[in-house]
Structure formats: C-alpha cells, structure tokens
ModelCIF file with pLDDT and N, C-alpha, C, O atoms, coordinates in Angstrom:
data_MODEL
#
_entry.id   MODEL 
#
_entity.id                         1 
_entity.type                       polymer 
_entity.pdbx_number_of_molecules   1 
#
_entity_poly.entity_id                      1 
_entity_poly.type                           'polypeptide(L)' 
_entity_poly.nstd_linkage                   no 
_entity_poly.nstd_monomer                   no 
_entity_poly.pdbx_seq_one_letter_code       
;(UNK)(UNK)(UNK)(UNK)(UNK)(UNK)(UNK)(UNK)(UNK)(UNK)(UNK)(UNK)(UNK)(UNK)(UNK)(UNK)
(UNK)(UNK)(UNK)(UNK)(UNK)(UNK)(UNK)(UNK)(UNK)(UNK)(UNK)(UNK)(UNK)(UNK)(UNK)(UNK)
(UNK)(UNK)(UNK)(UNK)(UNK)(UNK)(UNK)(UNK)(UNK)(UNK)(UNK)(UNK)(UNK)(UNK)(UNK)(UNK)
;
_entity_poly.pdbx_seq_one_letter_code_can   XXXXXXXXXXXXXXXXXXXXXXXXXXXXXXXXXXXXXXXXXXXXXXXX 
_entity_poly.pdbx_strand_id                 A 
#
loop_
_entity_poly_seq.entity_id 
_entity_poly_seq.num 
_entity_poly_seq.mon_id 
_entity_poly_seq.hetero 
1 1  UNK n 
1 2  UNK n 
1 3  UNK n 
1 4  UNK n 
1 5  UNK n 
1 6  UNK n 
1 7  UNK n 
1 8  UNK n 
1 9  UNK n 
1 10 UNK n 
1 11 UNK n 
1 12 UNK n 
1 13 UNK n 
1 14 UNK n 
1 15 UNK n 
1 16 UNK n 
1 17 UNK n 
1 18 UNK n 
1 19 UNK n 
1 20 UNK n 
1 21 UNK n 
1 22 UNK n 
1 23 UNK n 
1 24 UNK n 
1 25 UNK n 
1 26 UNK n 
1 27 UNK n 
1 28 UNK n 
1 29 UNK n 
1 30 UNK n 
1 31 UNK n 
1 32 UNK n 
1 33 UNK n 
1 34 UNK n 
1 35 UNK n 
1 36 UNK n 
1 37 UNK n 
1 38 UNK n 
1 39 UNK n 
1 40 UNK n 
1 41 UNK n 
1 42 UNK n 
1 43 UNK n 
1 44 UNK n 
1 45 UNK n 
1 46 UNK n 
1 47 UNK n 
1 48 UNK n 
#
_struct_asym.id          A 
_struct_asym.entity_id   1 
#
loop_
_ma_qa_metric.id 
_ma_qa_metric.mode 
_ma_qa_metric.name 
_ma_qa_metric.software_group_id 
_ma_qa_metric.type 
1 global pLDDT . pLDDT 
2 local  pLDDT . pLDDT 
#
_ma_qa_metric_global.metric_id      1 
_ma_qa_metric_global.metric_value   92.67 
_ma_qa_metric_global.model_id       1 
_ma_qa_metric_global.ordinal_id     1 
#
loop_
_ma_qa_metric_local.label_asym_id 
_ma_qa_metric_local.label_comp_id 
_ma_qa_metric_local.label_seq_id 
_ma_qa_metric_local.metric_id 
_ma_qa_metric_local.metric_value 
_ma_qa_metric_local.model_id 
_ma_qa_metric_local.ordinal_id 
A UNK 1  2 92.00 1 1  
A UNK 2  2 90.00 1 2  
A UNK 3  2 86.00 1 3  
A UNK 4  2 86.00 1 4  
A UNK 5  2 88.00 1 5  
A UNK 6  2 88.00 1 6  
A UNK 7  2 91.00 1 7  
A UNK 8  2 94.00 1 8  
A UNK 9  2 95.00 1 9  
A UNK 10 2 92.00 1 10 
A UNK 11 2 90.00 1 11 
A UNK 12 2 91.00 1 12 
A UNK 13 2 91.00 1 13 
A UNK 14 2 87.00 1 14 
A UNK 15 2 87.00 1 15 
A UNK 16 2 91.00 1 16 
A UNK 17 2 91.00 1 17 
A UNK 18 2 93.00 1 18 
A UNK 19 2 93.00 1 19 
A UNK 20 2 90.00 1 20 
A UNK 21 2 92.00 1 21 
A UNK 22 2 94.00 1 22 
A UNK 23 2 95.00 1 23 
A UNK 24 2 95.00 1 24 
A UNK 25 2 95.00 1 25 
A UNK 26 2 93.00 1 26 
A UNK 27 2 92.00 1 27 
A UNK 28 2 93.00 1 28 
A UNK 29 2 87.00 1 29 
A UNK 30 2 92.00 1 30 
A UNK 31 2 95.00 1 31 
A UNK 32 2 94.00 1 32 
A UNK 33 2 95.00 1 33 
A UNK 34 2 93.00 1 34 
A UNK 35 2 93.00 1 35 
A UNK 36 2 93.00 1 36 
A UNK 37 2 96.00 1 37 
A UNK 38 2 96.00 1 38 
A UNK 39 2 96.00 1 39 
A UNK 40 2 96.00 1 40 
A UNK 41 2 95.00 1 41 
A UNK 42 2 96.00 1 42 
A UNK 43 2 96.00 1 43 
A UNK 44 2 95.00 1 44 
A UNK 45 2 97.00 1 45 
A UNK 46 2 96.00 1 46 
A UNK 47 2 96.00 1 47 
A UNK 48 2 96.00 1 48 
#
loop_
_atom_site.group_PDB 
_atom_site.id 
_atom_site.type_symbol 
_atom_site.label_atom_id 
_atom_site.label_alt_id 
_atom_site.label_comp_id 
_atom_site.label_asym_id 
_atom_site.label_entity_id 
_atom_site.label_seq_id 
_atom_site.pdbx_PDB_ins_code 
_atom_site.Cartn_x 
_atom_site.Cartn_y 
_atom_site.Cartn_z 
_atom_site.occupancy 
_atom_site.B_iso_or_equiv 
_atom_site.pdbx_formal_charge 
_atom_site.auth_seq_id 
_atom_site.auth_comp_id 
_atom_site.auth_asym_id 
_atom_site.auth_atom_id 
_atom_site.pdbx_PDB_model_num 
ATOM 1   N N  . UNK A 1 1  ? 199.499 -108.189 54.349 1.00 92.00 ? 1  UNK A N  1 
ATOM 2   C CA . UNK A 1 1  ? 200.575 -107.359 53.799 1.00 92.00 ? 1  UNK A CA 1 
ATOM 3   C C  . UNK A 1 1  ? 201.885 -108.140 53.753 1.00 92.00 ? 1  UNK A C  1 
ATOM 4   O O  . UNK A 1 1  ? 202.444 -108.291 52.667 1.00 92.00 ? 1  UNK A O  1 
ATOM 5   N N  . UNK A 1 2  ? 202.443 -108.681 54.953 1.00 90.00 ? 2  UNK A N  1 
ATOM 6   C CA . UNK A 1 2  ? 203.164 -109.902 54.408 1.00 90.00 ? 2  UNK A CA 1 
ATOM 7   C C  . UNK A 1 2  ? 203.356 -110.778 53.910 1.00 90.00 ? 2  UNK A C  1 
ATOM 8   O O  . UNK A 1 2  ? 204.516 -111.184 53.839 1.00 90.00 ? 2  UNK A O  1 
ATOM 9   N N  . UNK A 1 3  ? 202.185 -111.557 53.268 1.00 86.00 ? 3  UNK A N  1 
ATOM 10  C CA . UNK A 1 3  ? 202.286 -112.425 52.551 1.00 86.00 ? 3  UNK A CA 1 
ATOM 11  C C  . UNK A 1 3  ? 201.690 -111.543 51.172 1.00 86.00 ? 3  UNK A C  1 
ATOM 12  O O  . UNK A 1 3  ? 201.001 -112.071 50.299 1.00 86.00 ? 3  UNK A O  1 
ATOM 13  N N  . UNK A 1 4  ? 201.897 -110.824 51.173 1.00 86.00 ? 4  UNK A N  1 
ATOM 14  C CA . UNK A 1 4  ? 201.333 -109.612 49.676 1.00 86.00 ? 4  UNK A CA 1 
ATOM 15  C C  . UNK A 1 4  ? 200.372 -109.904 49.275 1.00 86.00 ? 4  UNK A C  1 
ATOM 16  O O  . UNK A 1 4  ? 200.330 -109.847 48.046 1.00 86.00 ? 4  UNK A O  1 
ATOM 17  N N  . UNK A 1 5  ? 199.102 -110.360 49.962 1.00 88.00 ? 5  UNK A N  1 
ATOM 18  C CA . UNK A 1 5  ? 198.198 -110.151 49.877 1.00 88.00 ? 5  UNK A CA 1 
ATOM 19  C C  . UNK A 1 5  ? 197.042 -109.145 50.388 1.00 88.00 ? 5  UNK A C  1 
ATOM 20  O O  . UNK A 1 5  ? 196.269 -109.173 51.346 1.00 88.00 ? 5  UNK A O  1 
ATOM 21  N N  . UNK A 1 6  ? 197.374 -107.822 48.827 1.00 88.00 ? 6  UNK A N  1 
ATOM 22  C CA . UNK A 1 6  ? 197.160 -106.708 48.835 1.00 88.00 ? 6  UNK A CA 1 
ATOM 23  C C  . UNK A 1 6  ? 196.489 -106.349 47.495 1.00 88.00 ? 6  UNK A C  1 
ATOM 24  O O  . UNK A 1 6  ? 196.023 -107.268 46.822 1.00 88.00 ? 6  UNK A O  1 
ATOM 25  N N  . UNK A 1 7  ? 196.405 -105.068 47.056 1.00 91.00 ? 7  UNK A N  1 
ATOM 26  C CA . UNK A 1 7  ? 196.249 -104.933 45.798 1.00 91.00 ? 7  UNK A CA 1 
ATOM 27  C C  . UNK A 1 7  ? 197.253 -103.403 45.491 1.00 91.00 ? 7  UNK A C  1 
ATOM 28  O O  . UNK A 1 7  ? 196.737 -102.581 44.734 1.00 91.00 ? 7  UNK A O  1 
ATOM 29  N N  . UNK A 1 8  ? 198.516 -103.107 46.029 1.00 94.00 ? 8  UNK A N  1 
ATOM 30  C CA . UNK A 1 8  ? 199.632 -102.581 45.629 1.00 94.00 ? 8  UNK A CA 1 
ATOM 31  C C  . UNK A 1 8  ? 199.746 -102.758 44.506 1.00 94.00 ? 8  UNK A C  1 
ATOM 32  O O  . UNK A 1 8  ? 199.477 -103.918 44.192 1.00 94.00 ? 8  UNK A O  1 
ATOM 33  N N  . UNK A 1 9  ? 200.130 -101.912 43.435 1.00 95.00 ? 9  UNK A N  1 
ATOM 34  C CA . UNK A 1 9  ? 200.760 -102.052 41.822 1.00 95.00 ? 9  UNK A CA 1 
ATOM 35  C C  . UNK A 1 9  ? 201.676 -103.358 41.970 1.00 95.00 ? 9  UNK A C  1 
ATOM 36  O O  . UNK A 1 9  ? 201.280 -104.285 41.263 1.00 95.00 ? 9  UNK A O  1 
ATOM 37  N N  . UNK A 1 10 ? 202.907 -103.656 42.797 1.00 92.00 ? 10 UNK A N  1 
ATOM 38  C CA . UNK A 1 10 ? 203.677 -104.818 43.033 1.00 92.00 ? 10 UNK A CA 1 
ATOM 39  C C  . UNK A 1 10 ? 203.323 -106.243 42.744 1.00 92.00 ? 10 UNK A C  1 
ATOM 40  O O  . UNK A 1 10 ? 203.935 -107.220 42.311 1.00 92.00 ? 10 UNK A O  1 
ATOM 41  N N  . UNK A 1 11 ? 201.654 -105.899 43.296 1.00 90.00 ? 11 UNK A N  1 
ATOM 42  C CA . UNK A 1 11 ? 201.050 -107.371 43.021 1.00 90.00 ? 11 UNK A CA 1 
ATOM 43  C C  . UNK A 1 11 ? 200.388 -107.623 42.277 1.00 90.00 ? 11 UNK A C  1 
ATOM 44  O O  . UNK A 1 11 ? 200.371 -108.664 41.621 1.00 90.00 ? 11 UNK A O  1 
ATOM 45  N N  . UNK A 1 12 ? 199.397 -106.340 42.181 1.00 91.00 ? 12 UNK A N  1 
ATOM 46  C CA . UNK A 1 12 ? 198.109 -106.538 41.343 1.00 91.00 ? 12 UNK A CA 1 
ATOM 47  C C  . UNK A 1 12 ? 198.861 -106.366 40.021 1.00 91.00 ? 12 UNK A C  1 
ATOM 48  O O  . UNK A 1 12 ? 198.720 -107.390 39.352 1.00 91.00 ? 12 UNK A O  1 
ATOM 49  N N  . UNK A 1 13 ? 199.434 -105.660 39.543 1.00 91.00 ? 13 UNK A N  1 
ATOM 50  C CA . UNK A 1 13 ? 200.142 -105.901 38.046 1.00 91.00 ? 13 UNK A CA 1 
ATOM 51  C C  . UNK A 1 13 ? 200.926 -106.948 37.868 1.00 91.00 ? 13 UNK A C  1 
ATOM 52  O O  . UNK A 1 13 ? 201.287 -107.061 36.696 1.00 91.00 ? 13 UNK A O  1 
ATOM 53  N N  . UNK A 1 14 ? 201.464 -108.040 38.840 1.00 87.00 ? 14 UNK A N  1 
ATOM 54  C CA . UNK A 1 14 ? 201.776 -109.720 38.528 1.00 87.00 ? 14 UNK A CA 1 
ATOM 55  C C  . UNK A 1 14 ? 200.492 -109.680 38.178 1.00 87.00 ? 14 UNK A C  1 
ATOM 56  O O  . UNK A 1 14 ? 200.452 -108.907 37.221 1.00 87.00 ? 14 UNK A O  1 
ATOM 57  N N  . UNK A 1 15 ? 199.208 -110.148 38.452 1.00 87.00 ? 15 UNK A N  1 
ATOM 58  C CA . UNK A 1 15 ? 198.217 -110.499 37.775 1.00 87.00 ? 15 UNK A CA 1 
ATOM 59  C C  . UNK A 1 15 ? 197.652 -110.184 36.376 1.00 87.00 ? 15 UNK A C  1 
ATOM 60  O O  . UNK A 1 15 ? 197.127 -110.937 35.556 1.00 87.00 ? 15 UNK A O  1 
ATOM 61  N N  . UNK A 1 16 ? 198.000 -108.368 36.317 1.00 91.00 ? 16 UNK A N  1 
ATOM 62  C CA . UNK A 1 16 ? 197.737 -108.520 35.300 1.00 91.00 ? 16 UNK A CA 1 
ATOM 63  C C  . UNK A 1 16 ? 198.737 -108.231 33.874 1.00 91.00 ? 16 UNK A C  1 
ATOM 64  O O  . UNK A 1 16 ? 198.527 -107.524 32.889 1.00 91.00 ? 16 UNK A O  1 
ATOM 65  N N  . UNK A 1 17 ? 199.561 -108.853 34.138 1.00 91.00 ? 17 UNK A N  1 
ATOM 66  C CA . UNK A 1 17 ? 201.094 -108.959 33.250 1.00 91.00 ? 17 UNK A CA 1 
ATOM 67  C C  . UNK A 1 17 ? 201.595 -107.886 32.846 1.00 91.00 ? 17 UNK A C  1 
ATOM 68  O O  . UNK A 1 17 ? 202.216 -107.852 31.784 1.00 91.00 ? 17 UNK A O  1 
ATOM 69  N N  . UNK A 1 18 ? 201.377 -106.533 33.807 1.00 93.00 ? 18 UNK A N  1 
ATOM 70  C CA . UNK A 1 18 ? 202.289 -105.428 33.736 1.00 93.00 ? 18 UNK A CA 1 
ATOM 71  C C  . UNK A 1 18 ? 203.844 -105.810 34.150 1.00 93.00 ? 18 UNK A C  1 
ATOM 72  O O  . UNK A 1 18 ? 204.147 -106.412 35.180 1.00 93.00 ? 18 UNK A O  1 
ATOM 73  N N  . UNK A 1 19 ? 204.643 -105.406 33.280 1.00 93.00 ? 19 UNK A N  1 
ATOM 74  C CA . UNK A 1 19 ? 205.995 -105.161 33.432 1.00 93.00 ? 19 UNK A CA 1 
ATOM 75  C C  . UNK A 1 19 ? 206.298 -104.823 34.819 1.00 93.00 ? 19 UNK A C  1 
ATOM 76  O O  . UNK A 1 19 ? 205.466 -104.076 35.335 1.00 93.00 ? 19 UNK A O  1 
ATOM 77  N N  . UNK A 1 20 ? 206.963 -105.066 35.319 1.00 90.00 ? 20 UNK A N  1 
ATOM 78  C CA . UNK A 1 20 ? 207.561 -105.060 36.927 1.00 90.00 ? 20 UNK A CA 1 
ATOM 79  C C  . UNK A 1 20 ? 208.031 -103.292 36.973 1.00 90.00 ? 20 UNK A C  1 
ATOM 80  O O  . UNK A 1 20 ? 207.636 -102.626 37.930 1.00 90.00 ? 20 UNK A O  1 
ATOM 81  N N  . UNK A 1 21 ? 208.837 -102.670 35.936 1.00 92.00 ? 21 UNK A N  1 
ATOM 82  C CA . UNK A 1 21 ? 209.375 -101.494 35.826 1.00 92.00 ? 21 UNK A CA 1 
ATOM 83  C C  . UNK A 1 21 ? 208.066 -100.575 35.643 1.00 92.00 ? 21 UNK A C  1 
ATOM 84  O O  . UNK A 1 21 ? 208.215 -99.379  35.894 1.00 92.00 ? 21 UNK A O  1 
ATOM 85  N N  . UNK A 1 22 ? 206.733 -101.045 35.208 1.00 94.00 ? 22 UNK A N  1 
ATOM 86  C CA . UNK A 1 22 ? 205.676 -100.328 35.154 1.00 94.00 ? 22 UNK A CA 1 
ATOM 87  C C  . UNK A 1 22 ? 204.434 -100.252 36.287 1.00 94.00 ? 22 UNK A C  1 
ATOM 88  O O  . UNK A 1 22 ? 203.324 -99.721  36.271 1.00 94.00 ? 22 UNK A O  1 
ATOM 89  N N  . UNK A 1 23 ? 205.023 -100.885 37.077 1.00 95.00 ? 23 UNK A N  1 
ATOM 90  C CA . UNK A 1 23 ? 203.739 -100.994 38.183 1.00 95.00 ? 23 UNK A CA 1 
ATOM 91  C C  . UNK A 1 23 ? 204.009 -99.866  39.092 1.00 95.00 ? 23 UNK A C  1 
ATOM 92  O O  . UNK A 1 23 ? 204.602 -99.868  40.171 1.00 95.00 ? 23 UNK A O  1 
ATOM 93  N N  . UNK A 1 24 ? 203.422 -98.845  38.402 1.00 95.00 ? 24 UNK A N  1 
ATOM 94  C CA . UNK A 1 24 ? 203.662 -97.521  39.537 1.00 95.00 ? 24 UNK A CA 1 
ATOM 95  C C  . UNK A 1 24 ? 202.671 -96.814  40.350 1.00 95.00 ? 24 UNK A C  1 
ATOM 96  O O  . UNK A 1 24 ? 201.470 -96.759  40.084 1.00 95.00 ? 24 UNK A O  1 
ATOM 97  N N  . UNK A 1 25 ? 203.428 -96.109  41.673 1.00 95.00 ? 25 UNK A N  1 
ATOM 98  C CA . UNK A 1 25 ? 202.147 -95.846  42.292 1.00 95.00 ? 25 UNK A CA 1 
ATOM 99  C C  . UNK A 1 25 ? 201.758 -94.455  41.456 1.00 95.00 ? 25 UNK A C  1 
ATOM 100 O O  . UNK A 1 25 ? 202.356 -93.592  40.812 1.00 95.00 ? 25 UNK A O  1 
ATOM 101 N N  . UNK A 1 26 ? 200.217 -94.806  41.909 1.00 93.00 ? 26 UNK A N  1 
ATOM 102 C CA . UNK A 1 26 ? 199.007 -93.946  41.683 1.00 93.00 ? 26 UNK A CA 1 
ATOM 103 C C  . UNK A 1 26 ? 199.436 -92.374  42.044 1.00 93.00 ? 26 UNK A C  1 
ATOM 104 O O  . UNK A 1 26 ? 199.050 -91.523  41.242 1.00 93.00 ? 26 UNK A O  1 
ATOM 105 N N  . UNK A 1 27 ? 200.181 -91.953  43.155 1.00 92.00 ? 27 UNK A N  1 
ATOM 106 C CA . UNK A 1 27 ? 200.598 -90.558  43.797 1.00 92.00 ? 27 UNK A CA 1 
ATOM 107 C C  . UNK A 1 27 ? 201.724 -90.069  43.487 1.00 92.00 ? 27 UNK A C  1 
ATOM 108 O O  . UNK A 1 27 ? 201.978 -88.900  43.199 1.00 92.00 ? 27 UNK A O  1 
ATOM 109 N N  . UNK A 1 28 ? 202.839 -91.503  43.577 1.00 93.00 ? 28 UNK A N  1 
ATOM 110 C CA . UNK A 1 28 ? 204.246 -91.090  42.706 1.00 93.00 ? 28 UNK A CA 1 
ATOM 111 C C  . UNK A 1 28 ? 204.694 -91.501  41.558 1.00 93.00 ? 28 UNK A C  1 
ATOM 112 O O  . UNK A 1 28 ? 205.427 -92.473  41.377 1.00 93.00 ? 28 UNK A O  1 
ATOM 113 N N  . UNK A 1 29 ? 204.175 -90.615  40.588 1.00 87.00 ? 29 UNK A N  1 
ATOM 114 C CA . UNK A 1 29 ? 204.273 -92.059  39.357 1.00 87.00 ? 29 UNK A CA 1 
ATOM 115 C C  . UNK A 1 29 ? 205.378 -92.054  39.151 1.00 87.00 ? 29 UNK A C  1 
ATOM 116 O O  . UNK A 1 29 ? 205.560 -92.927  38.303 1.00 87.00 ? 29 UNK A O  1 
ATOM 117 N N  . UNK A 1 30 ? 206.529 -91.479  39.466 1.00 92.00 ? 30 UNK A N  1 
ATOM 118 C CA . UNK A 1 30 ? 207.992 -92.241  39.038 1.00 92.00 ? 30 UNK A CA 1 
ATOM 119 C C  . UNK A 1 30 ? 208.689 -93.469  39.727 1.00 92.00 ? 30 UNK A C  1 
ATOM 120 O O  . UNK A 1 30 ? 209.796 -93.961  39.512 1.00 92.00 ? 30 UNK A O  1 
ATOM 121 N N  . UNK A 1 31 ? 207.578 -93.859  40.734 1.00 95.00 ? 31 UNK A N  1 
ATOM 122 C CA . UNK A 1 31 ? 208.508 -94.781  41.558 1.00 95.00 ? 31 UNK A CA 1 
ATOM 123 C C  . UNK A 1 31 ? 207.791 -96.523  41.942 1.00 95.00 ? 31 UNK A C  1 
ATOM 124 O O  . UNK A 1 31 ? 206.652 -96.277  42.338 1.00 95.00 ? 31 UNK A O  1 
ATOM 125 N N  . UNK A 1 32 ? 207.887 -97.234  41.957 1.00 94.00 ? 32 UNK A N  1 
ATOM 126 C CA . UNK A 1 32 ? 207.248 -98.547  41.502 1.00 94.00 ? 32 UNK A CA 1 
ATOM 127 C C  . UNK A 1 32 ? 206.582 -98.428  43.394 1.00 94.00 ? 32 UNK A C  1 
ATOM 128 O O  . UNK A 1 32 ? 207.172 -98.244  44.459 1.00 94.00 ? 32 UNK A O  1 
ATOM 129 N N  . UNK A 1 33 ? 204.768 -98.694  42.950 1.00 95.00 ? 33 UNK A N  1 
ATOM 130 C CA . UNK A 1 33 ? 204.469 -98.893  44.238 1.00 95.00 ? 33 UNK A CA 1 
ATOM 131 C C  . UNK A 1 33 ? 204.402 -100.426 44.755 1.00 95.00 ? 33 UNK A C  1 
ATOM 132 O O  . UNK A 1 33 ? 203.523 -101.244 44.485 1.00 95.00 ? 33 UNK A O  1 
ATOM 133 N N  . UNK A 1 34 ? 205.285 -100.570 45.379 1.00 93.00 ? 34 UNK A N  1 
ATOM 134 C CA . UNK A 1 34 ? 205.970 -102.139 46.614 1.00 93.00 ? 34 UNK A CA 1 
ATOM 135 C C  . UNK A 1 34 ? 205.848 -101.983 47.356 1.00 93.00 ? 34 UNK A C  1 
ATOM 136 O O  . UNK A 1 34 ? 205.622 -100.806 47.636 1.00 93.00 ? 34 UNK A O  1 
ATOM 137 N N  . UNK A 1 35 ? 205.865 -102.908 48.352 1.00 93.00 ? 35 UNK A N  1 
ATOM 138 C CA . UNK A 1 35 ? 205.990 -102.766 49.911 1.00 93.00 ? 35 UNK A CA 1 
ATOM 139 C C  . UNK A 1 35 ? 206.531 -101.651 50.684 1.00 93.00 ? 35 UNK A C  1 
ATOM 140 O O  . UNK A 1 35 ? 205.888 -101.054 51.548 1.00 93.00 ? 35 UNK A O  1 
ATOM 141 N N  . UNK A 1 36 ? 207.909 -101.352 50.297 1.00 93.00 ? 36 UNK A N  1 
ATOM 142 C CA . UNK A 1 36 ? 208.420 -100.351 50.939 1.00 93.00 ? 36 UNK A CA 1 
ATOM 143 C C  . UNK A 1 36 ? 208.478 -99.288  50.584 1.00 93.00 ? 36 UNK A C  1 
ATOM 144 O O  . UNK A 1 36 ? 208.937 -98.432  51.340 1.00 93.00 ? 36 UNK A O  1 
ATOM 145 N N  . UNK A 1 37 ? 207.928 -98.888  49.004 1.00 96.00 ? 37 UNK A N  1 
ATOM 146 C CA . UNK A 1 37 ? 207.820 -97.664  49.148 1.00 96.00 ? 37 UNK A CA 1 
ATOM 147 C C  . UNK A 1 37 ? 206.449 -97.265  49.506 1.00 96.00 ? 37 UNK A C  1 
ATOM 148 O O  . UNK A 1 37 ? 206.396 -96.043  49.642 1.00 96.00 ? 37 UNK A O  1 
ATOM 149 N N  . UNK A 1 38 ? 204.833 -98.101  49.794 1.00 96.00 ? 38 UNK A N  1 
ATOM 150 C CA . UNK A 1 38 ? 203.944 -97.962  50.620 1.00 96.00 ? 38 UNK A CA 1 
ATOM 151 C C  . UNK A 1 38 ? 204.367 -97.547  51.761 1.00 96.00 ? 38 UNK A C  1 
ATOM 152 O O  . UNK A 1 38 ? 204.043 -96.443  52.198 1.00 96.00 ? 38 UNK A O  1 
ATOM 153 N N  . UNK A 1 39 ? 205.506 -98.751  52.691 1.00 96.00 ? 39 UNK A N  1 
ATOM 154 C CA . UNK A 1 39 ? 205.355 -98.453  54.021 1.00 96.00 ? 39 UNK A CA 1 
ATOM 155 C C  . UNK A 1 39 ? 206.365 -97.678  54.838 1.00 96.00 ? 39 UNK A C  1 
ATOM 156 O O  . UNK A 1 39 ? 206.319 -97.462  56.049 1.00 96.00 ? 39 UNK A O  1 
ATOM 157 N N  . UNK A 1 40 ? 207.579 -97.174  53.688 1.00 96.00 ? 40 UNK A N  1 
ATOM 158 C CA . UNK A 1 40 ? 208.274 -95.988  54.187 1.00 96.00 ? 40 UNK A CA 1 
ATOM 159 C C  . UNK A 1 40 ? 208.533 -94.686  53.144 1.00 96.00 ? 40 UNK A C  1 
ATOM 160 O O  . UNK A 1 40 ? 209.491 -93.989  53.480 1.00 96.00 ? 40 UNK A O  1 
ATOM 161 N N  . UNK A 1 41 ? 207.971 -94.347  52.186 1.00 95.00 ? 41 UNK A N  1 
ATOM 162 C CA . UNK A 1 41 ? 208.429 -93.219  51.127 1.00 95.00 ? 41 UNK A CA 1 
ATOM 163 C C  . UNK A 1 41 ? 207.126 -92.559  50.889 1.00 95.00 ? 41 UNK A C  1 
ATOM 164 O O  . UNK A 1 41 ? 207.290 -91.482  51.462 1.00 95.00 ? 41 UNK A O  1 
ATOM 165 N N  . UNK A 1 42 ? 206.023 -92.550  50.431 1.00 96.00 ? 42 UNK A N  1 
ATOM 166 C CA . UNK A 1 42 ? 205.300 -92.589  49.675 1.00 96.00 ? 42 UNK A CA 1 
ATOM 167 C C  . UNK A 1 42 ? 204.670 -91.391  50.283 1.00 96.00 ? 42 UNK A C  1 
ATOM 168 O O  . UNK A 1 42 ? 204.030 -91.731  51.278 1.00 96.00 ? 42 UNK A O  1 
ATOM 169 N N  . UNK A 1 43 ? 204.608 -90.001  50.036 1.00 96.00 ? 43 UNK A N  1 
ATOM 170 C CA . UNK A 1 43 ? 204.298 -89.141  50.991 1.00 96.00 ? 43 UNK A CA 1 
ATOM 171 C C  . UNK A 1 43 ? 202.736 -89.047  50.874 1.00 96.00 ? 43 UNK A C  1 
ATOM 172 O O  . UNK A 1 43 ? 202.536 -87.847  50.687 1.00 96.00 ? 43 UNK A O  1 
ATOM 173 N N  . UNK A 1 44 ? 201.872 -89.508  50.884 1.00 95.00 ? 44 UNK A N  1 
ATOM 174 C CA . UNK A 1 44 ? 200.294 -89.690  50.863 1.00 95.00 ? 44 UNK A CA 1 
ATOM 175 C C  . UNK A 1 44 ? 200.368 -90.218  52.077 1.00 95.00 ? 44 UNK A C  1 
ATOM 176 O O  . UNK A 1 44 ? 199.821 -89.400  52.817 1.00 95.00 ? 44 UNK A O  1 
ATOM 177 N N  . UNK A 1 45 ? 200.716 -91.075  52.666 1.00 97.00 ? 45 UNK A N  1 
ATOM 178 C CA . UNK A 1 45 ? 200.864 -91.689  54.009 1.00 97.00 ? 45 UNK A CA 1 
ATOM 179 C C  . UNK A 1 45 ? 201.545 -91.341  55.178 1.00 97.00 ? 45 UNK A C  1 
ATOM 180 O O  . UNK A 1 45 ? 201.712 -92.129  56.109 1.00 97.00 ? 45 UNK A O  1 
ATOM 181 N N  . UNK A 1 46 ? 202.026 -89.942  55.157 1.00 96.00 ? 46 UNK A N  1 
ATOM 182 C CA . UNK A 1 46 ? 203.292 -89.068  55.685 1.00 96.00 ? 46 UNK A CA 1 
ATOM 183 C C  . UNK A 1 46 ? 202.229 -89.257  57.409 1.00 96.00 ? 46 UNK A C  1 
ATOM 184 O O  . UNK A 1 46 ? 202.445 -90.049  58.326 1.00 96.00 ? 46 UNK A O  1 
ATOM 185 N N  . UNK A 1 47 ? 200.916 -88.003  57.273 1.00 96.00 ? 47 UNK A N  1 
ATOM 186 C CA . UNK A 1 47 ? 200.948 -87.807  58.903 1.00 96.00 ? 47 UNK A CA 1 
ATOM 187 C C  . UNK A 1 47 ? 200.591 -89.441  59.364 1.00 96.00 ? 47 UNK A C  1 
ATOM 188 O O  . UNK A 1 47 ? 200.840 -89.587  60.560 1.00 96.00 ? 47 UNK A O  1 
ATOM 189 N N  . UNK A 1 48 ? 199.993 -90.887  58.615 1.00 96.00 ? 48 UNK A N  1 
ATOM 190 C CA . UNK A 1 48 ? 199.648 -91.879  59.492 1.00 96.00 ? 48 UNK A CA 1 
ATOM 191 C C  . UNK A 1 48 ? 200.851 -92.430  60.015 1.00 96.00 ? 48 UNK A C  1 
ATOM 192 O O  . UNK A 1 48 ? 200.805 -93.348  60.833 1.00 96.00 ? 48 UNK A O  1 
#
C-alpha cells in the first residue's frame, strides 16, 4: 500500500490511461479512489 502497489482506481487507471479526474471509486463515484480516500473517507470501510 505504500509503495501503491495495489489495484485502487489511483493506480490501476495509470495503467490503463484513465484520466486521473476519472479514476473513481466503485462506492463513491464522485470522489477519485486514492490512498486517502481508501484509508480515511470512503464509508464502505467505516466499522473496519
């Protein structure tokens, strides 16, 4: 996860030449899924 080796929208859409403004998460689609909004926003992950 620190070295972003993951498959987050953040990364996996660098691979596959999605627009940076389009790599959104799967649960919130208005908000680009990255690191931090995985590991502090993203309410799918609320009770872990």
């Amino acid at each position: 996860f620190r070295l972003s080796n993951q498959n987050l929208m953040i990364e996996k859409g660098r691979h596959l030449k999605i627009d940076k403004s389009d790599r959104k998460c799967f649960f919130c689609t208005n908000q680009i899924e990255n690191e931090s909004h995985f590991l502090i926003s993203c309410p799918l992950y609320s009770p872990l």
